[in-house]
C-alpha atoms as a PDB file:
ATOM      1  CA  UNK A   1      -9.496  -0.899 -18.406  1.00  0.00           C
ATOM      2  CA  UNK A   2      -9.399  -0.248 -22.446  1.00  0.00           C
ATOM      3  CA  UNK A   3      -6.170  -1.645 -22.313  1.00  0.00           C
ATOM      4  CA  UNK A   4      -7.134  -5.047 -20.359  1.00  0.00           C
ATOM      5  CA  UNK A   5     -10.207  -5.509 -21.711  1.00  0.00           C
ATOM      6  CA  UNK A   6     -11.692  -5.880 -25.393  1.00  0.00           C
ATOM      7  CA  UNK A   7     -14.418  -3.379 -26.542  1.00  0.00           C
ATOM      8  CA  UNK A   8     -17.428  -6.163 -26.118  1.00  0.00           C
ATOM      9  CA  UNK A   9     -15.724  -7.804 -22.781  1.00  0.00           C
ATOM     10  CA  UNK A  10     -17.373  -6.802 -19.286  1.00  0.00           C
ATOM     11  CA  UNK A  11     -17.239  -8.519 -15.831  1.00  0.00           C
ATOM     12  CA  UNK A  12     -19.914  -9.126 -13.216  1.00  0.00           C
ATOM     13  CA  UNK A  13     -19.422  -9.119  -9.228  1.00  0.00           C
ATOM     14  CA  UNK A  14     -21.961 -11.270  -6.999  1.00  0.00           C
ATOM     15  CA  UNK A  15     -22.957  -9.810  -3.879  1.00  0.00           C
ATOM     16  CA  UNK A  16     -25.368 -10.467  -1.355  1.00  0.00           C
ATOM     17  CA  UNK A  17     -26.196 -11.954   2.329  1.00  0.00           C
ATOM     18  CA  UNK A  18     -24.970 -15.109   3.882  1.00  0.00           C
ATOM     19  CA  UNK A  19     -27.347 -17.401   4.945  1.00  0.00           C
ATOM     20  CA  UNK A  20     -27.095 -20.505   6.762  1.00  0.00           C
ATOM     21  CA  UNK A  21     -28.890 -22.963   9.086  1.00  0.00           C
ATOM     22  CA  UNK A  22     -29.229 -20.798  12.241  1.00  0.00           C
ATOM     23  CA  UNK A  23     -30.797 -17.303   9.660  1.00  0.00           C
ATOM     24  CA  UNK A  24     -31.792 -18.910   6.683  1.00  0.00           C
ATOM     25  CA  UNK A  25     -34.387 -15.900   6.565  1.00  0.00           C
ATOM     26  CA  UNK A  26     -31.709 -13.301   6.616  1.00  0.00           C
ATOM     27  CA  UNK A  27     -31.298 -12.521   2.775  1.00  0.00           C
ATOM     28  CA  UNK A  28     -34.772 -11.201   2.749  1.00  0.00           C
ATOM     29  CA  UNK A  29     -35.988  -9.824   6.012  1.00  0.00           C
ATOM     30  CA  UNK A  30     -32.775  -8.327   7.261  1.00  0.00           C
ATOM     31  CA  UNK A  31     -31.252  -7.428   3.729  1.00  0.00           C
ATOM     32  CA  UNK A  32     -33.346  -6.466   1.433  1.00  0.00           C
ATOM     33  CA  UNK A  33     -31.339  -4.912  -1.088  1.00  0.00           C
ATOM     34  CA  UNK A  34     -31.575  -6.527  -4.290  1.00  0.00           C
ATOM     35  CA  UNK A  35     -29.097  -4.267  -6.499  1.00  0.00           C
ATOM     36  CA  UNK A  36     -25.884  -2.300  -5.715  1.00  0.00           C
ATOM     37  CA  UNK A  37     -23.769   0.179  -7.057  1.00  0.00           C
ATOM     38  CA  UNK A  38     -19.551  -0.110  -7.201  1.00  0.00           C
ATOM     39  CA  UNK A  39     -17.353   2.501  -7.831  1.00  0.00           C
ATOM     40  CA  UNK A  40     -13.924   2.207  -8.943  1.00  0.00           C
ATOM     41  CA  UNK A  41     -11.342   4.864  -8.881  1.00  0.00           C
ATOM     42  CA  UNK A  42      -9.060   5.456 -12.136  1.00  0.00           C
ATOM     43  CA  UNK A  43      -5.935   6.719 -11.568  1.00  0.00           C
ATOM     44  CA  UNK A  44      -4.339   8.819 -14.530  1.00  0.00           C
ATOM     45  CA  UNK A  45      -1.111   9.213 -14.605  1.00  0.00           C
ATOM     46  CA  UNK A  46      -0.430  12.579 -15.602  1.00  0.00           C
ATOM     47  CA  UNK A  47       3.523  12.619 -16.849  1.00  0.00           C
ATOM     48  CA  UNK A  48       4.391   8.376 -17.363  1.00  0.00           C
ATOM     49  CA  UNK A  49       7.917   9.248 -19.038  1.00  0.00           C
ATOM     50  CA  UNK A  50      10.056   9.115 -15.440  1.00  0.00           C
ATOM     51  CA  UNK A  51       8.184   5.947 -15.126  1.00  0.00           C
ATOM     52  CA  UNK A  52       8.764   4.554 -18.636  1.00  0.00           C
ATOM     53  CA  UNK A  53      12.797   5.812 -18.679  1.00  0.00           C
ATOM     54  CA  UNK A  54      13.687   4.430 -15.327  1.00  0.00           C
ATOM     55  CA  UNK A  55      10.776   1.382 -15.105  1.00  0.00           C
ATOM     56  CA  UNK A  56      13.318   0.069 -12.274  1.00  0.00           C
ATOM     57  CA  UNK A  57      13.039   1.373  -8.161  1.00  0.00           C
ATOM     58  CA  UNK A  58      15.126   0.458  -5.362  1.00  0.00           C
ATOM     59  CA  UNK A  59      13.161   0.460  -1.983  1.00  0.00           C
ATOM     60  CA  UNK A  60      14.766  -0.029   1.260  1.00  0.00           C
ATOM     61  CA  UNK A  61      12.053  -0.929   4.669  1.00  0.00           C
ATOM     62  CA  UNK A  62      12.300  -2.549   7.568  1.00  0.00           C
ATOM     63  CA  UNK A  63      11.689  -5.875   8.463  1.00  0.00           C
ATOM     64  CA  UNK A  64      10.943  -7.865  11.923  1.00  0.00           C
ATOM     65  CA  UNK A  65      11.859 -11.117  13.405  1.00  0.00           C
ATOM     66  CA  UNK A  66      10.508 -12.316  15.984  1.00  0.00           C
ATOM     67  CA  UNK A  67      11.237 -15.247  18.777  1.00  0.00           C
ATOM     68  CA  UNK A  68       9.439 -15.644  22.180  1.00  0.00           C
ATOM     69  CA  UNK A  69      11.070 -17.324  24.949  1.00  0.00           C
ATOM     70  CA  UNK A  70       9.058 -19.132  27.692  1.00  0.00           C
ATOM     71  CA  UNK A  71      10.004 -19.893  31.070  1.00  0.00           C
ATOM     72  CA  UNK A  72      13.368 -18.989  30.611  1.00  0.00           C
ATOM     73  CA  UNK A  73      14.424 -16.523  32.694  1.00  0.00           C
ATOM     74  CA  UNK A  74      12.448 -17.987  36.298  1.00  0.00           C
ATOM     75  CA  UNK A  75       9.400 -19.691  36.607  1.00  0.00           C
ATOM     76  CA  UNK A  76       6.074 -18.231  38.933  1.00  0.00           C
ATOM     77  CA  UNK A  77       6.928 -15.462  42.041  1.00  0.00           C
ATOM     78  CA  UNK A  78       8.436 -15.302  44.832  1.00  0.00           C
ATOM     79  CA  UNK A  79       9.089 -12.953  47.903  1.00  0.00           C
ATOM     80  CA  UNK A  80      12.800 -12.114  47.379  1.00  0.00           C
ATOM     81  CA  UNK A  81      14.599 -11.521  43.972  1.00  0.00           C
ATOM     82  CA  UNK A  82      14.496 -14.480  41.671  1.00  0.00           C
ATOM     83  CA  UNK A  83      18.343 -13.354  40.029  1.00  0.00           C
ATOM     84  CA  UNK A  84      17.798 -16.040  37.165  1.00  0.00           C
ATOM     85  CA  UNK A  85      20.328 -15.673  34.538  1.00  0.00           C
ATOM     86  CA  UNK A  86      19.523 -15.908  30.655  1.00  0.00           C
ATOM     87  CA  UNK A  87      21.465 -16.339  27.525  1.00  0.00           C
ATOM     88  CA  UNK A  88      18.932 -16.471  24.383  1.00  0.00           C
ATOM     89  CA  UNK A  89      20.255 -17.811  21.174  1.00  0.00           C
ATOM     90  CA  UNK A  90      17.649 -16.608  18.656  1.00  0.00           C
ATOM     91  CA  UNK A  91      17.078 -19.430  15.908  1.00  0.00           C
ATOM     92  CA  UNK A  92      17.667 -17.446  12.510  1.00  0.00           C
ATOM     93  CA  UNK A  93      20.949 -15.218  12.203  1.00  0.00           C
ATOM     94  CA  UNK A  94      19.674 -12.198  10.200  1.00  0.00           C
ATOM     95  CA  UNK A  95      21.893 -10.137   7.874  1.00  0.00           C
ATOM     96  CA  UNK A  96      22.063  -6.112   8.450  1.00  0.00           C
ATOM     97  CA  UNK A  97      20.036  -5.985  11.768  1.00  0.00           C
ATOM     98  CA  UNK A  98      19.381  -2.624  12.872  1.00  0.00           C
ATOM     99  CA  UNK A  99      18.239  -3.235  16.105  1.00  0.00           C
ATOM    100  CA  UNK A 100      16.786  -5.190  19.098  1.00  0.00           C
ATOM    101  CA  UNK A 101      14.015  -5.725  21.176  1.00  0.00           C
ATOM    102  CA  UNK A 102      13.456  -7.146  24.059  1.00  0.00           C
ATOM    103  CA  UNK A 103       9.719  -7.271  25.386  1.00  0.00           C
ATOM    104  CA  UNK A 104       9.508  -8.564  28.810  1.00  0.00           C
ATOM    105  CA  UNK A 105       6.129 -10.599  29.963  1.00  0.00           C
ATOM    106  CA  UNK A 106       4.690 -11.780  33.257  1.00  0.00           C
ATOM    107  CA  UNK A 107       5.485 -15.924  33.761  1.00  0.00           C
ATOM    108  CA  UNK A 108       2.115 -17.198  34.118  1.00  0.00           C
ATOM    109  CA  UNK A 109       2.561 -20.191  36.620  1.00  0.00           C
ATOM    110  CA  UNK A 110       1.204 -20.352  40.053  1.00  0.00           C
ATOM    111  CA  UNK A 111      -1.124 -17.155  38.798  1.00  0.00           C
ATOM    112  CA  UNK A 112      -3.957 -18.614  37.678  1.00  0.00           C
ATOM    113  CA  UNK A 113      -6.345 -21.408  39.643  1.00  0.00           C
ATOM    114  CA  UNK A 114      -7.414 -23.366  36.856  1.00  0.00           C
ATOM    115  CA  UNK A 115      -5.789 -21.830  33.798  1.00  0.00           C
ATOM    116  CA  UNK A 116      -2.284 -20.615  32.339  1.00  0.00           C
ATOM    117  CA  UNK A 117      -2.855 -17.962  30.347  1.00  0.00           C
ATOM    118  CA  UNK A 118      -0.057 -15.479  28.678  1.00  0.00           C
ATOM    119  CA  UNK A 119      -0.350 -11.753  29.900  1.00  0.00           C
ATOM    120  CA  UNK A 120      -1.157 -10.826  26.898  1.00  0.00           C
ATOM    121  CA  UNK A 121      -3.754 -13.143  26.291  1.00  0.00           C
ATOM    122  CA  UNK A 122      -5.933 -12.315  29.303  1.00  0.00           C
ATOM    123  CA  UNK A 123      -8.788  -9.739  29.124  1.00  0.00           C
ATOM    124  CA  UNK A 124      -8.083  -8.157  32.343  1.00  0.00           C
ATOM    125  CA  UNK A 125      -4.765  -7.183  31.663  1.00  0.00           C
ATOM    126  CA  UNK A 126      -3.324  -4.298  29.601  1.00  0.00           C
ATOM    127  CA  UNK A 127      -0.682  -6.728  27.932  1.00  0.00           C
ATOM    128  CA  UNK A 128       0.455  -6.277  25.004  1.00  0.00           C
ATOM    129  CA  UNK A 129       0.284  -2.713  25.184  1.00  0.00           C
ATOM    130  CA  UNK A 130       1.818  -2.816  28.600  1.00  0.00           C
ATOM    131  CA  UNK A 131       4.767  -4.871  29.614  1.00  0.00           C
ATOM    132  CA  UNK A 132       5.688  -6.906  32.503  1.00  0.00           C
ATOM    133  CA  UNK A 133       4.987  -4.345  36.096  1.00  0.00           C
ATOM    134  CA  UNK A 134       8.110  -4.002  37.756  1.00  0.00           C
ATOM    135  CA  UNK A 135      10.191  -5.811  35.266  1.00  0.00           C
ATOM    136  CA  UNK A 136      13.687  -5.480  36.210  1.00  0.00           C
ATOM    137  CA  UNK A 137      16.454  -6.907  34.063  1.00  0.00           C
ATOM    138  CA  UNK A 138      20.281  -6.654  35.000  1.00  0.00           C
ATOM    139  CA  UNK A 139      23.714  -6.988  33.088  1.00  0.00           C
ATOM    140  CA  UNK A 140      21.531  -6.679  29.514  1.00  0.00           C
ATOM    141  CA  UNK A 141      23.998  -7.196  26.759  1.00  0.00           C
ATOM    142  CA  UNK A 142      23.090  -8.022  22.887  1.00  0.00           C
ATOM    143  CA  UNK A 143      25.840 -10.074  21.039  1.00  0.00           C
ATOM    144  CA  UNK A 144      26.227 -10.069  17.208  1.00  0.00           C
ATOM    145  CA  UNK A 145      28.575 -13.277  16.230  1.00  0.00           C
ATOM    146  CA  UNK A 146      31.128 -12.640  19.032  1.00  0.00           C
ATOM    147  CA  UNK A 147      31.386  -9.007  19.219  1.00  0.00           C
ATOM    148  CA  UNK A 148      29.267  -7.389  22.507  1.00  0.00           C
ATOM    149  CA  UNK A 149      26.732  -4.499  21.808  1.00  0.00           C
ATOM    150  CA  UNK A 150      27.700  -2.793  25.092  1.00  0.00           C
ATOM    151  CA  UNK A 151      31.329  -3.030  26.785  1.00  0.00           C
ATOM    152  CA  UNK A 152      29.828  -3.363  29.630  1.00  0.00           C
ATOM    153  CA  UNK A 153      26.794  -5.261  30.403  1.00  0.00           C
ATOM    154  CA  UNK A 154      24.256  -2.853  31.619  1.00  0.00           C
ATOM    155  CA  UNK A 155      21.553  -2.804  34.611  1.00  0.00           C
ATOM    156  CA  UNK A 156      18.995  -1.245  31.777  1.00  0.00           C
ATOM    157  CA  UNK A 157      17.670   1.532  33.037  1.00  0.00           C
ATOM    158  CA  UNK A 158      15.610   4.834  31.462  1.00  0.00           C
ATOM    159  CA  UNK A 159      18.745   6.532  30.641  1.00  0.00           C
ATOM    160  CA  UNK A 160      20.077   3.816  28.249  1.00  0.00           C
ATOM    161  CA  UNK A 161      17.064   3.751  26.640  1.00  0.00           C
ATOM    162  CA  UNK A 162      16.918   7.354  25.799  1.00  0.00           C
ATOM    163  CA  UNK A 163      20.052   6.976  24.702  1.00  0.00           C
ATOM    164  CA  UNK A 164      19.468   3.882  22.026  1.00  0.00           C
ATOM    165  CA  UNK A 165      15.700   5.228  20.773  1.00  0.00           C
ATOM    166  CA  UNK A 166      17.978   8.534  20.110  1.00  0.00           C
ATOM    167  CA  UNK A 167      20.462   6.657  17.995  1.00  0.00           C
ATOM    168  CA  UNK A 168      17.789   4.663  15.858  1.00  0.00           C
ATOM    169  CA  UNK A 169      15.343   7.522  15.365  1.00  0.00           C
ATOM    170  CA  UNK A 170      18.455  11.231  15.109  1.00  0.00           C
ATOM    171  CA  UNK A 171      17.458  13.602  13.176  1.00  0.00           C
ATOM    172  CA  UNK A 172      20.141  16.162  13.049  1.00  0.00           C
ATOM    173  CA  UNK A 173      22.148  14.067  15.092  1.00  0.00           C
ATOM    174  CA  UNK A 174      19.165  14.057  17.713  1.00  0.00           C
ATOM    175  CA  UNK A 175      19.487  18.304  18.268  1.00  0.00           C
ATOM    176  CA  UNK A 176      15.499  19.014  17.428  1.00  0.00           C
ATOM    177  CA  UNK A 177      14.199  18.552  20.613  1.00  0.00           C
ATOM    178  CA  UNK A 178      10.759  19.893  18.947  1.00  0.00           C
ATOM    179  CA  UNK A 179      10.217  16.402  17.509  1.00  0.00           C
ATOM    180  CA  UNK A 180      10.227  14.659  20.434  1.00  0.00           C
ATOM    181  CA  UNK A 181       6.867  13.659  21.668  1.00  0.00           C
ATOM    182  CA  UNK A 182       6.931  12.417  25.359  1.00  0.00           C
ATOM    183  CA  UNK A 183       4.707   9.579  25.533  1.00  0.00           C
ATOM    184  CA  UNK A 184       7.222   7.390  26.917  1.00  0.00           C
ATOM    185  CA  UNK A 185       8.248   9.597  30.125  1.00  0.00           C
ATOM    186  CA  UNK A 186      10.284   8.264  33.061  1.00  0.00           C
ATOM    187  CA  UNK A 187       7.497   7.079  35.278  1.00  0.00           C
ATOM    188  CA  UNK A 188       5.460   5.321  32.010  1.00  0.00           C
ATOM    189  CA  UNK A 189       8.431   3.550  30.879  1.00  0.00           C
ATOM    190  CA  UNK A 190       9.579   2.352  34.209  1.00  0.00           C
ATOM    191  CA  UNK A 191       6.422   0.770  35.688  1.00  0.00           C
ATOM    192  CA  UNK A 192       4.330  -0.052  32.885  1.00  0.00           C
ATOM    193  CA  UNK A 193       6.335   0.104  29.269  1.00  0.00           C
ATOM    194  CA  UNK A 194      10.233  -1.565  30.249  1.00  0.00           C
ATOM    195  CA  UNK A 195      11.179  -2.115  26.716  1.00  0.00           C
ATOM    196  CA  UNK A 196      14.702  -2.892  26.438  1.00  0.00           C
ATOM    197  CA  UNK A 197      16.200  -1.887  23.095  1.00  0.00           C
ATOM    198  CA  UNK A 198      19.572  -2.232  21.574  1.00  0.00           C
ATOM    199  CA  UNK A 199      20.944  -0.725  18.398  1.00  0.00           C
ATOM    200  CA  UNK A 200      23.637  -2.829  16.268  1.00  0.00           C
ATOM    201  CA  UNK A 201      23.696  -1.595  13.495  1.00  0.00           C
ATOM    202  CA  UNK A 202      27.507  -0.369  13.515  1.00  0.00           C
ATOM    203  CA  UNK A 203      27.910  -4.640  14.180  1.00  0.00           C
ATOM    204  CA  UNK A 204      25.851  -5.480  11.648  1.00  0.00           C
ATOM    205  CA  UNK A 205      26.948  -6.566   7.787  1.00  0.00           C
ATOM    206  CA  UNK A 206      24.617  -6.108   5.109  1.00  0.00           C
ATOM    207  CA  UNK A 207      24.903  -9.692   3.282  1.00  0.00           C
ATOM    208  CA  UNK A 208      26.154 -11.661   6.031  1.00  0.00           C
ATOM    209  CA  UNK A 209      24.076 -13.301   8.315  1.00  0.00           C
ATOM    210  CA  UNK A 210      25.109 -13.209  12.090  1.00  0.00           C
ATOM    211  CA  UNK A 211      23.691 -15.150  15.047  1.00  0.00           C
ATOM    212  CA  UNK A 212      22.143 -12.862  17.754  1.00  0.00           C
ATOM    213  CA  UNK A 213      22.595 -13.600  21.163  1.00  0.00           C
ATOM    214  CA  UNK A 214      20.570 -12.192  24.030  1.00  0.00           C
ATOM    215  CA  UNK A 215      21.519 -12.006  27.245  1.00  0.00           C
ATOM    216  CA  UNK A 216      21.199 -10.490  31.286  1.00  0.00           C
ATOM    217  CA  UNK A 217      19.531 -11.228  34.760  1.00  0.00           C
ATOM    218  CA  UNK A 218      15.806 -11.579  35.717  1.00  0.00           C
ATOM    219  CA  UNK A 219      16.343  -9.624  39.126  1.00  0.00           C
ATOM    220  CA  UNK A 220      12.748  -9.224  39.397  1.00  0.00           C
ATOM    221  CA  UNK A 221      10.250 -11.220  41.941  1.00  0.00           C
ATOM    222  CA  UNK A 222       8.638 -13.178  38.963  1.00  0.00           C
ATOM    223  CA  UNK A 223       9.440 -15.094  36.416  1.00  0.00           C
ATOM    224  CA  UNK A 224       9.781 -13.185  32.792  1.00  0.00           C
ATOM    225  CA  UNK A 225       8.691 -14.819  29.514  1.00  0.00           C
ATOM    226  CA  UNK A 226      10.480 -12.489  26.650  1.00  0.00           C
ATOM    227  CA  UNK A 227       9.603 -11.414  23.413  1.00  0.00           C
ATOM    228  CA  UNK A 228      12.894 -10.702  21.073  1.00  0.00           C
ATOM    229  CA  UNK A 229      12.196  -8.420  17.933  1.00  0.00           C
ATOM    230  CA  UNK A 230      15.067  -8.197  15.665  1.00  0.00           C
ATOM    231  CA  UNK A 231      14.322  -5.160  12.999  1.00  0.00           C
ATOM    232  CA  UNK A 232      16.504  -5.617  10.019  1.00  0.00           C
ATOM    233  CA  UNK A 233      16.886  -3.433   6.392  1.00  0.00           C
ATOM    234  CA  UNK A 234      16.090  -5.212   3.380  1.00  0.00           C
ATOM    235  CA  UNK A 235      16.005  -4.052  -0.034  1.00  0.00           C
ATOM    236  CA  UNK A 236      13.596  -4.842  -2.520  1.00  0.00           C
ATOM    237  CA  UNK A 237      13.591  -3.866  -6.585  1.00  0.00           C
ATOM    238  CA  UNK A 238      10.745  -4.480  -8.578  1.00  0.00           C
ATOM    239  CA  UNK A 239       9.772  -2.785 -12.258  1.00  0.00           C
ATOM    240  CA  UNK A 240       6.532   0.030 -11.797  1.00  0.00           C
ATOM    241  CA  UNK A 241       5.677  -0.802 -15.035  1.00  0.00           C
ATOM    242  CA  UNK A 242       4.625  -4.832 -15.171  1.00  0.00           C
ATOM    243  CA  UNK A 243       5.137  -5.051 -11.487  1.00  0.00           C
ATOM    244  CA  UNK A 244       7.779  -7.588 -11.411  1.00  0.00           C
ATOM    245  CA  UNK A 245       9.466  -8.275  -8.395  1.00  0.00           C
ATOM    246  CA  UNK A 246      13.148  -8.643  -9.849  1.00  0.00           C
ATOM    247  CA  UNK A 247      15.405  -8.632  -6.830  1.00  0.00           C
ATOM    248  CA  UNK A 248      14.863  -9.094  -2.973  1.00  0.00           C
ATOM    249  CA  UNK A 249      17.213  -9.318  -0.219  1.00  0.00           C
ATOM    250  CA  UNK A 250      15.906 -12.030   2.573  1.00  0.00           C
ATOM    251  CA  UNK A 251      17.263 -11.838   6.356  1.00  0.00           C
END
């Protein structure tokens, strides 16, 4: 603070209770603490010289897009298998994507007497931890410009998506099978967690932006209302000492 602030300077913070119409009695029944006491960490830096020789860091992160799609692949439920076909053209083409989501919801129509309310905006349901029950999505395929994710397009199942997560998240080329955690087994992912996922990152350029195409068959009973996530790498350089944000790569 010595070097923000001159030697007589100082600062003051208000703090207190809000009171309004329906408690104007609050401040002084229910709070009656007139004084307070702040305490503010100081960080000391203990060797500044890697900081002041190389003031300029390159981070890389991830960052999300994300597009939801209504009523597009069948509308309410049905006894047999709907079989609606869908073809999702997301609205921003995003340069160096990594990977895709899809996050399958429960259509809403017919469900409700008086109300249509997403799954995951209900209280009684699980949603958005939990996905669509018995979501079942065939010939899944993720296009980048014109160039397929998968030769073939797939009937998703638990297999493939061992297969991608273990692509996106290898370490040594996915041969430590001590880091892997099992909270998404078979029986979780298939009736409660059917997140389809696609990594594109071999289709992917880093400073040209593509459009992403989405694509398969609702094969379900009821209509699906999707989620797409698009996770993309950006890079970001900035100077540690003033802070200055001096270059950043946008999707």
């Amino acid at each position: 603070m010595a070097g923000v602030l001159a030697a007589s300077a100082g600062f003051s913070i208000a703090w207190g209770a809000i009171v309004n119409a329906l408690e104007p009695t609050i401040d002084g029944t229910y709070m009656p603490f007139t004084t307070t006491r702040l305490y503010v960490p100081f960080v000391h830096l203990e060797n500044p010289q890697a900081i002041i020789s190389k003031p300029v860091k390159k981070v890389r992160f991830n960052d999300c897009y994300a597009q939801f799609f209504s009523q597009r692949a069948g509308i309410g439920k049905q006894s047999n298998q709907l079989n609606v076909a869908f073809d999702l053209q997301l609205s921003a083409s995003v340069k160096n994507a990594k990977y895709v989501i899809l996050l399958p919801f429960a259509e809403q129509t017919a469900n409700f007497a008086s109300a249509a309310v997403q799954e995951y905006q209900s209280p009684f349901d699980t949603a958005p931890w939990t996905l669509q029950p018995g979501s079942s999505i065939r010939n899944f395929n993720v296009r980048i410009g014109s160039t397929q994710e998968f030769d073939i397009s797939h009937d998703y199942d638990f297999h493939l998506f061992t297969n991608e997560i273990a692509k996106i998240g290898a370490i040594n080329g996915d041969l430590t099978p001590e880091l892997v955690n099992g909270l998404l087994d078979y029986q979780t992912w298939s009736l409660t967690n059917r997140v389809l996922i696609a990594d594109v990152s071999r289709l992917t350029d880093k400073d040209v932006p593509q459009a992403i195409q989405v694509s398969g068959v609702n094969a379900g009973c009821q209509g699906t209302n999707m989620l797409i996530l698009v996770i993309s790498e950006q890079e970001l350089t900035f100077d540690r000492l003033t802070g200055e944000i001096l270059d950043f790569t946008t999707a």
